[in-house]
N, C-alpha and C. Protein backbone atom coordinates (compact mmCIF):
# COMPACT_ATOMS: atom_id res chain seq x y z
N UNK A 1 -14.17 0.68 -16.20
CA UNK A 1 -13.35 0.19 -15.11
C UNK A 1 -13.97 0.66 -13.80
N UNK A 2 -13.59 -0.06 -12.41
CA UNK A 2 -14.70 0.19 -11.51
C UNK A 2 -14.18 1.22 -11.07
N UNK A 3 -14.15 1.80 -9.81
CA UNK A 3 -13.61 2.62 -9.06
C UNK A 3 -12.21 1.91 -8.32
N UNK A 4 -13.17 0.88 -8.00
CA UNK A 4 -12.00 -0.14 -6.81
C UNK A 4 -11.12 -0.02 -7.77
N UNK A 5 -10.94 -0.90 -9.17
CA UNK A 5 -10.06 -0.94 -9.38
C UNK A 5 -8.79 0.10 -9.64
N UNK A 6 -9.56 1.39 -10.15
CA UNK A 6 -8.70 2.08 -10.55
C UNK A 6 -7.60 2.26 -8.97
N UNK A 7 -8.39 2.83 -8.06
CA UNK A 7 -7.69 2.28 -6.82
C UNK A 7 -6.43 1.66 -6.44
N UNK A 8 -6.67 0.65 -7.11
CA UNK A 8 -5.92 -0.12 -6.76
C UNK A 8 -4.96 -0.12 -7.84
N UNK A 9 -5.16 0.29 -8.95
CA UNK A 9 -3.86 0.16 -9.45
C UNK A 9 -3.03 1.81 -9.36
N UNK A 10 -3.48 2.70 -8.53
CA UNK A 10 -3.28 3.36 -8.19
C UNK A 10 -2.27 3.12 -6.72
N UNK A 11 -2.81 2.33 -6.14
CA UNK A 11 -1.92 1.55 -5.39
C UNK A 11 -1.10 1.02 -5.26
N UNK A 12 -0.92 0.36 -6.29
CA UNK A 12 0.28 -0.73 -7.04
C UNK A 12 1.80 0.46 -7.68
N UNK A 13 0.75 1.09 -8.35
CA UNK A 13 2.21 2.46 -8.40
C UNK A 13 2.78 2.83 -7.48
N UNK A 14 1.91 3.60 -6.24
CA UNK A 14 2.46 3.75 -4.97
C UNK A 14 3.51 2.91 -4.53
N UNK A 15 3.04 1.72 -4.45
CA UNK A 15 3.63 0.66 -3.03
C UNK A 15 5.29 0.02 -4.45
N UNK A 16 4.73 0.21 -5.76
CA UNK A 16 6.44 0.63 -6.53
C UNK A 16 7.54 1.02 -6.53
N UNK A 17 6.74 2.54 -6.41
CA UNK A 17 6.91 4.10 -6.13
C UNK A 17 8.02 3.53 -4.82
N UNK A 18 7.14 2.86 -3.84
CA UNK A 18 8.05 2.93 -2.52
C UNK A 18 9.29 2.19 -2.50
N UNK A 19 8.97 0.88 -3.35
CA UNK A 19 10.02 -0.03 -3.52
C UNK A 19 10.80 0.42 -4.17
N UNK A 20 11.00 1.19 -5.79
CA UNK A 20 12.05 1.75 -6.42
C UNK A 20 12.13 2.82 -6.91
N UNK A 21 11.32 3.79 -6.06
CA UNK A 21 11.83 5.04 -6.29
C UNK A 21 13.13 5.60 -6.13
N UNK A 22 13.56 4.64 -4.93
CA UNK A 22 15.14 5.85 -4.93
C UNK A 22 15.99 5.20 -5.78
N UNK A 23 15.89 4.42 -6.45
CA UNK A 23 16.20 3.72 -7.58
C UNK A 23 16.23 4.80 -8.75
N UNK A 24 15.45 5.99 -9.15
CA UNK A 24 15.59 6.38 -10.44
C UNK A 24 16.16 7.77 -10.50
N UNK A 25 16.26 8.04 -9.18
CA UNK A 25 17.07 9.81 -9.46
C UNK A 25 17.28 10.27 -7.77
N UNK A 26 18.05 11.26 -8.02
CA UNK A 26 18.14 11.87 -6.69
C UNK A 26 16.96 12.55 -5.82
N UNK A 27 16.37 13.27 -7.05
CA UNK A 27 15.09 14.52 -7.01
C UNK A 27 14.12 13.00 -6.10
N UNK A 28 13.74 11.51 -6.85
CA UNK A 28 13.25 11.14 -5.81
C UNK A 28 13.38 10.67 -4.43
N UNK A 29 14.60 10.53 -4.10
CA UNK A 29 15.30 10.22 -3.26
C UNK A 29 15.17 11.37 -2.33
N UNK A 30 14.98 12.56 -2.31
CA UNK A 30 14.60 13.81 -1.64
C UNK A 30 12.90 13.83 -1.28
N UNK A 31 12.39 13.24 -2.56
CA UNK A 31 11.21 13.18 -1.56
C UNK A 31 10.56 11.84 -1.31
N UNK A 32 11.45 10.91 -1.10
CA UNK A 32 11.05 9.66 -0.74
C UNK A 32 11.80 10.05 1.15
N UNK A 33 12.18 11.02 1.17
CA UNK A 33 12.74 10.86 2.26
C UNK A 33 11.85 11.72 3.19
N UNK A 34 10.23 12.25 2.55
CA UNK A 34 9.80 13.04 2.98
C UNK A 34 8.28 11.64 2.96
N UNK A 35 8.17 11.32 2.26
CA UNK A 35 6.96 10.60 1.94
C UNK A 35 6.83 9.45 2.56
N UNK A 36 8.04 8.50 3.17
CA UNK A 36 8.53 7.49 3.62
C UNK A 36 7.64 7.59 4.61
N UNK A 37 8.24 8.46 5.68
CA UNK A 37 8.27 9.15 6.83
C UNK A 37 6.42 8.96 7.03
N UNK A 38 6.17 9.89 6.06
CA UNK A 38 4.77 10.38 6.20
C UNK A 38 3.79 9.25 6.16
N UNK A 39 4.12 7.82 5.31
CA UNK A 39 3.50 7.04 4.72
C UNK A 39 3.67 6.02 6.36
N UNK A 40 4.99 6.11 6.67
CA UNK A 40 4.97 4.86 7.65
C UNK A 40 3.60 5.49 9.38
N UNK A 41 3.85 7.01 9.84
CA UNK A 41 3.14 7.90 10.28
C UNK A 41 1.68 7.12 10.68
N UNK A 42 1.19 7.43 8.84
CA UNK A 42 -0.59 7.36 8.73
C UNK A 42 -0.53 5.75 8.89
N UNK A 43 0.17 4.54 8.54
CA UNK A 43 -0.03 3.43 8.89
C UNK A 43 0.34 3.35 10.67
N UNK A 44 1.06 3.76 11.26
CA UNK A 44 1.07 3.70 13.03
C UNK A 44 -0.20 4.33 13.45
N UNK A 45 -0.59 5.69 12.96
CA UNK A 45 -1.99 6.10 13.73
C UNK A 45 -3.57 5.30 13.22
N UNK A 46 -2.90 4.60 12.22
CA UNK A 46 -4.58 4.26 11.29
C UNK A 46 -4.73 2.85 11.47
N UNK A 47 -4.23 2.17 12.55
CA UNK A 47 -4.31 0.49 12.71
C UNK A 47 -3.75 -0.04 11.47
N UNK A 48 -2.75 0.21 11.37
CA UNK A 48 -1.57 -0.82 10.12
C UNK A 48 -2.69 -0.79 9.15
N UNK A 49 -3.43 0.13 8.51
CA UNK A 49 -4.20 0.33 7.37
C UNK A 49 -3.86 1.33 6.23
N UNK A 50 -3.57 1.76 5.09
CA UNK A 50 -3.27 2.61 4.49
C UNK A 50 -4.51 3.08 3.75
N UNK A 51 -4.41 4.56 3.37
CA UNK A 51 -5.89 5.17 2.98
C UNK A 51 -6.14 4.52 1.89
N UNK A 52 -5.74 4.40 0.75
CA UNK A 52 -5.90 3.40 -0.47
C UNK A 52 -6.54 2.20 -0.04
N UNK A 53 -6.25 1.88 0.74
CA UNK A 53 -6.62 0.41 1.43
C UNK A 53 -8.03 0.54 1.73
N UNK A 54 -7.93 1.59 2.67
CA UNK A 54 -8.96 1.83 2.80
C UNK A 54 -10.43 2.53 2.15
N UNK A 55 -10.00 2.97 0.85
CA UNK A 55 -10.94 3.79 0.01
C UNK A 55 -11.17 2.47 -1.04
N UNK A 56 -9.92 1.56 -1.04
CA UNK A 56 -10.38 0.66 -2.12
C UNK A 56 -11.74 -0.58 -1.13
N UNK A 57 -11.49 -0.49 -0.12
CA UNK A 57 -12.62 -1.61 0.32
C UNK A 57 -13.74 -0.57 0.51
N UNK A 58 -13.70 0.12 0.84
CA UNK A 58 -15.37 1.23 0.75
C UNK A 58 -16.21 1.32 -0.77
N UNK A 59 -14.94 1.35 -1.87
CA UNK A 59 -15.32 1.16 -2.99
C UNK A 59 -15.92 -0.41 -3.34
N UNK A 60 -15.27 -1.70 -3.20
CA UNK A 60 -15.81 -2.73 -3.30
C UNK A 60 -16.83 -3.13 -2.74
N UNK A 61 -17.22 -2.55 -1.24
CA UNK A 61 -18.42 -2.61 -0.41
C UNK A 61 -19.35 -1.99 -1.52
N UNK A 62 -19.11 -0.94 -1.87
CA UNK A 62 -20.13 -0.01 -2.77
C UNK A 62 -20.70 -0.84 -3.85
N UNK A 63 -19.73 -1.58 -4.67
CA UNK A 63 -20.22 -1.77 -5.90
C UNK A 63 -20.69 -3.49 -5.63
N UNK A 64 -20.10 -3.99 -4.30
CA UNK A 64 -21.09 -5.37 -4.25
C UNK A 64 -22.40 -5.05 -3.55
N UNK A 65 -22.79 -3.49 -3.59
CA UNK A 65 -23.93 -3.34 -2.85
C UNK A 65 -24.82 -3.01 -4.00
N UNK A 66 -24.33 -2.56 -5.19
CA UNK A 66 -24.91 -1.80 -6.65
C UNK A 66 -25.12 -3.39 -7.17
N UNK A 67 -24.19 -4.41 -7.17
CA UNK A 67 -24.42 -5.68 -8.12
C UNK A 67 -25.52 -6.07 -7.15
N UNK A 68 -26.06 -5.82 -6.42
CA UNK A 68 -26.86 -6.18 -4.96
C UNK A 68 -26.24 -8.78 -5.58
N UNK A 69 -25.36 -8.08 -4.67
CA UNK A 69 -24.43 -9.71 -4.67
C UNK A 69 -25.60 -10.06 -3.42
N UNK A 70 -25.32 -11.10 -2.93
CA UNK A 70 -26.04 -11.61 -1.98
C UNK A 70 -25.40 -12.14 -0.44
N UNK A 71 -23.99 -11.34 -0.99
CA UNK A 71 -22.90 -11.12 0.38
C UNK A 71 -24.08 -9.90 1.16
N UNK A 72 -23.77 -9.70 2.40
CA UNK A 72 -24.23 -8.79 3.81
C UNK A 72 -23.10 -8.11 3.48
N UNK A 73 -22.83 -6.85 4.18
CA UNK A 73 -21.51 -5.99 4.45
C UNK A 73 -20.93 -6.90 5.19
N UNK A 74 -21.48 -7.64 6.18
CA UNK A 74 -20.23 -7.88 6.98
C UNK A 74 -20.22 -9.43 6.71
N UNK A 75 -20.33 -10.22 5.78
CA UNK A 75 -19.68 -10.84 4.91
C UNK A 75 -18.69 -11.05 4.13
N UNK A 76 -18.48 -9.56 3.44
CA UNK A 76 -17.27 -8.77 2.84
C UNK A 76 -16.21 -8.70 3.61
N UNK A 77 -15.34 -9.64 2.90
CA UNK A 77 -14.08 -9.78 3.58
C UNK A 77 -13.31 -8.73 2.91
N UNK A 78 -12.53 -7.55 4.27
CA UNK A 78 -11.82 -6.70 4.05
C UNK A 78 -10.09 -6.75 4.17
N UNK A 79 -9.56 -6.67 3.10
CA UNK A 79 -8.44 -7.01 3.43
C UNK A 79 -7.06 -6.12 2.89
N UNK A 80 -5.83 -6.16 3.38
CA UNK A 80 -5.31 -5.36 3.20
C UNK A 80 -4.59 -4.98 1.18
N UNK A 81 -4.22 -4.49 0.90
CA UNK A 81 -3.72 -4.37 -0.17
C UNK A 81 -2.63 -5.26 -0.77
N UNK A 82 -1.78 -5.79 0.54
CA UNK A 82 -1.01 -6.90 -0.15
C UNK A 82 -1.54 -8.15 -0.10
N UNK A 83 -2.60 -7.82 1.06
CA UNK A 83 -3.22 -9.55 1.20
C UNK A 83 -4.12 -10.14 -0.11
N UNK A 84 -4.61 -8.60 -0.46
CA UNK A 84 -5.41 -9.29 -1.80
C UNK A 84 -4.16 -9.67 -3.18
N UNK A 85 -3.12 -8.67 -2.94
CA UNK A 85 -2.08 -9.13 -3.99
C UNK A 85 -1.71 -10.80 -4.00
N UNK A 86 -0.99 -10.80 -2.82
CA UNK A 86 -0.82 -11.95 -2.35
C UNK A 86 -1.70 -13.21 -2.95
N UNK A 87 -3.38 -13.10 -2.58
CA UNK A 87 -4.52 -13.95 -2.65
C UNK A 87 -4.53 -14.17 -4.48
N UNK A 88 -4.07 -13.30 -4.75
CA UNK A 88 -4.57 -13.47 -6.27
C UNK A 88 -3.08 -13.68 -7.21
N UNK A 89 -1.68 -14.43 -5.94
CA UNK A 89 -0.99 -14.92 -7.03
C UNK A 89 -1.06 -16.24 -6.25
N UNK A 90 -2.02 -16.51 -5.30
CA UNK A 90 -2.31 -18.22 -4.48
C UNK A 90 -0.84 -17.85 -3.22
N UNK A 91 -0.36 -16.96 -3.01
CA UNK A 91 0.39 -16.97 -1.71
C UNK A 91 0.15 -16.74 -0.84
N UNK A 92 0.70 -17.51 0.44
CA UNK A 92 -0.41 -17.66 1.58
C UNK A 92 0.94 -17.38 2.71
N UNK A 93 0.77 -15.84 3.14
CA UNK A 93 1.22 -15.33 3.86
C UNK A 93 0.41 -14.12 5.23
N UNK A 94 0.88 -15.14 6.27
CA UNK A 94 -0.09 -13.84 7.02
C UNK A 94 -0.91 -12.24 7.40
N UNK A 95 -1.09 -11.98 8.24
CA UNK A 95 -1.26 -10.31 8.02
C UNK A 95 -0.42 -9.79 8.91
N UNK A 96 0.21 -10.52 9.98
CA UNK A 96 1.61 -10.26 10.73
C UNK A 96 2.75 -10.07 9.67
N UNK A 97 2.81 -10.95 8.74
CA UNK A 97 4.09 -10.97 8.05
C UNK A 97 3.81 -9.68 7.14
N UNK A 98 2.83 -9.46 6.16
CA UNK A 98 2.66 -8.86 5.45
C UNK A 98 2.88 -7.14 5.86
N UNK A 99 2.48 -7.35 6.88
CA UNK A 99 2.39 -5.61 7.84
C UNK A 99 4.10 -5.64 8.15
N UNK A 100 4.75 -6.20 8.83
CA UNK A 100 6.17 -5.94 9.07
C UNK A 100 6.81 -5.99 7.67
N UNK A 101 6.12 -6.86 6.49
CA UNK A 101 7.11 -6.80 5.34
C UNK A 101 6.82 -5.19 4.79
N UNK A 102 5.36 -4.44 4.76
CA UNK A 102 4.77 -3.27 4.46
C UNK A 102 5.98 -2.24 5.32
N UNK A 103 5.86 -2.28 6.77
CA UNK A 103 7.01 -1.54 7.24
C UNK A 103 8.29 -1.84 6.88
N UNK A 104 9.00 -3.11 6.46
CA UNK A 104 10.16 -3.17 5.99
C UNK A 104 9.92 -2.21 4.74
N UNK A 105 9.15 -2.25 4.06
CA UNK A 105 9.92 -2.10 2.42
C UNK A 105 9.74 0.07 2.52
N UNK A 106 8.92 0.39 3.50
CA UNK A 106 9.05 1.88 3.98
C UNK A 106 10.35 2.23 4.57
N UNK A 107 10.76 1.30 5.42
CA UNK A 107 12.03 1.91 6.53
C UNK A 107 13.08 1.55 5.08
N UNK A 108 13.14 0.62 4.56
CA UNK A 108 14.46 0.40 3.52
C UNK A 108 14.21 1.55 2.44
N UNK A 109 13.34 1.63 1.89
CA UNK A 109 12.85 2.99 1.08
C UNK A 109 13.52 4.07 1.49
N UNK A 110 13.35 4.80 2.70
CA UNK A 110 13.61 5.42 3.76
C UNK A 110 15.24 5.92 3.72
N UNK A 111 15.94 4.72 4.40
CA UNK A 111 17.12 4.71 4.29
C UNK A 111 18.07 4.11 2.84
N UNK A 112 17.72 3.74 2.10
CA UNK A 112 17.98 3.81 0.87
C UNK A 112 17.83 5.47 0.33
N UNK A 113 17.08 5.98 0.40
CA UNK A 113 17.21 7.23 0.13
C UNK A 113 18.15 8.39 0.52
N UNK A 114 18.09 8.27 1.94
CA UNK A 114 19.10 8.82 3.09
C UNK A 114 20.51 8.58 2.27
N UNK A 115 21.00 7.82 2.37
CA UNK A 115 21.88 7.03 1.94
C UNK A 115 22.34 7.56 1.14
N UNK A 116 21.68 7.41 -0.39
CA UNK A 116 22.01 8.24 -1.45
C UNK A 116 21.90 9.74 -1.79
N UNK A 117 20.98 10.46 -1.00
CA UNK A 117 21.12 11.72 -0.76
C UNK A 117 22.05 12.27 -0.11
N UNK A 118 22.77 11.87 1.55
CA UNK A 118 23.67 11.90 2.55
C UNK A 118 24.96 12.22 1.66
N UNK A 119 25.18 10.76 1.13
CA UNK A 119 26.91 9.84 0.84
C UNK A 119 27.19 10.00 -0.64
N UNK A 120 26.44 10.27 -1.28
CA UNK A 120 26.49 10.51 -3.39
C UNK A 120 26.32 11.77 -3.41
N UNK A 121 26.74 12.96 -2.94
CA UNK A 121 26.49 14.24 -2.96
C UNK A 121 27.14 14.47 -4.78
């Protein structure tokens, strides 16, 4: 398995992780309320990019440079983690939408957690 991929499905747990973690217990709900935070953070200082995102396209650069493909680097279209999700079920949604839906599903994470930590004591 490549690198990218593992990556990325390393990713796919994560961006889960974010959607239904506070879904399975309190204990995550305590630290979804720590990770939320932290996760939405590194996407405001890192140009709406997440490190996964970004380690998985350094990795694909790498290994279309090992298949020596006959793409240039800057041929290699870099794209975000949902955009390639997206691309590979044929849905055709922007990188505006995709980035505010990325911050929606953090801030609801977020306060979904709050919520149940706060008010379910």
């Amino acid at each position: 398995m490549k690198k990218s991929d593992i990556i990325n499905k390393l990713h796919l747990i994560v961006y889960l992780y974010m959607v239904f973690g506070w879904l399975i217990s309190e204990a995550n709900c305590k630290f979804l309320l720590f990770f939320s935070p932290t996760v939405i953070t590194q996407w405001g200082i890192n140009n709406n990019e997440c490190v996964l995102t970004q380690l998985e396209n350094k990795y694909i650069r790498e290994e279309n440079k090992d298949n020596k493909e006959e793409k240039e680097d800057k041929d290699i279209k870099e794209e975000t983690f949902l955009k390639r999700l997206c691309d590979k079920y044929n849905i055709n949604i922007s990188e505006n939408v995709l980035d505010k839906l990325t911050y929606f599903v953090a801030y609801h994470s977020f306060i979904q957690s709050y919520w149940r930590v706060v008010f379910y004591l």
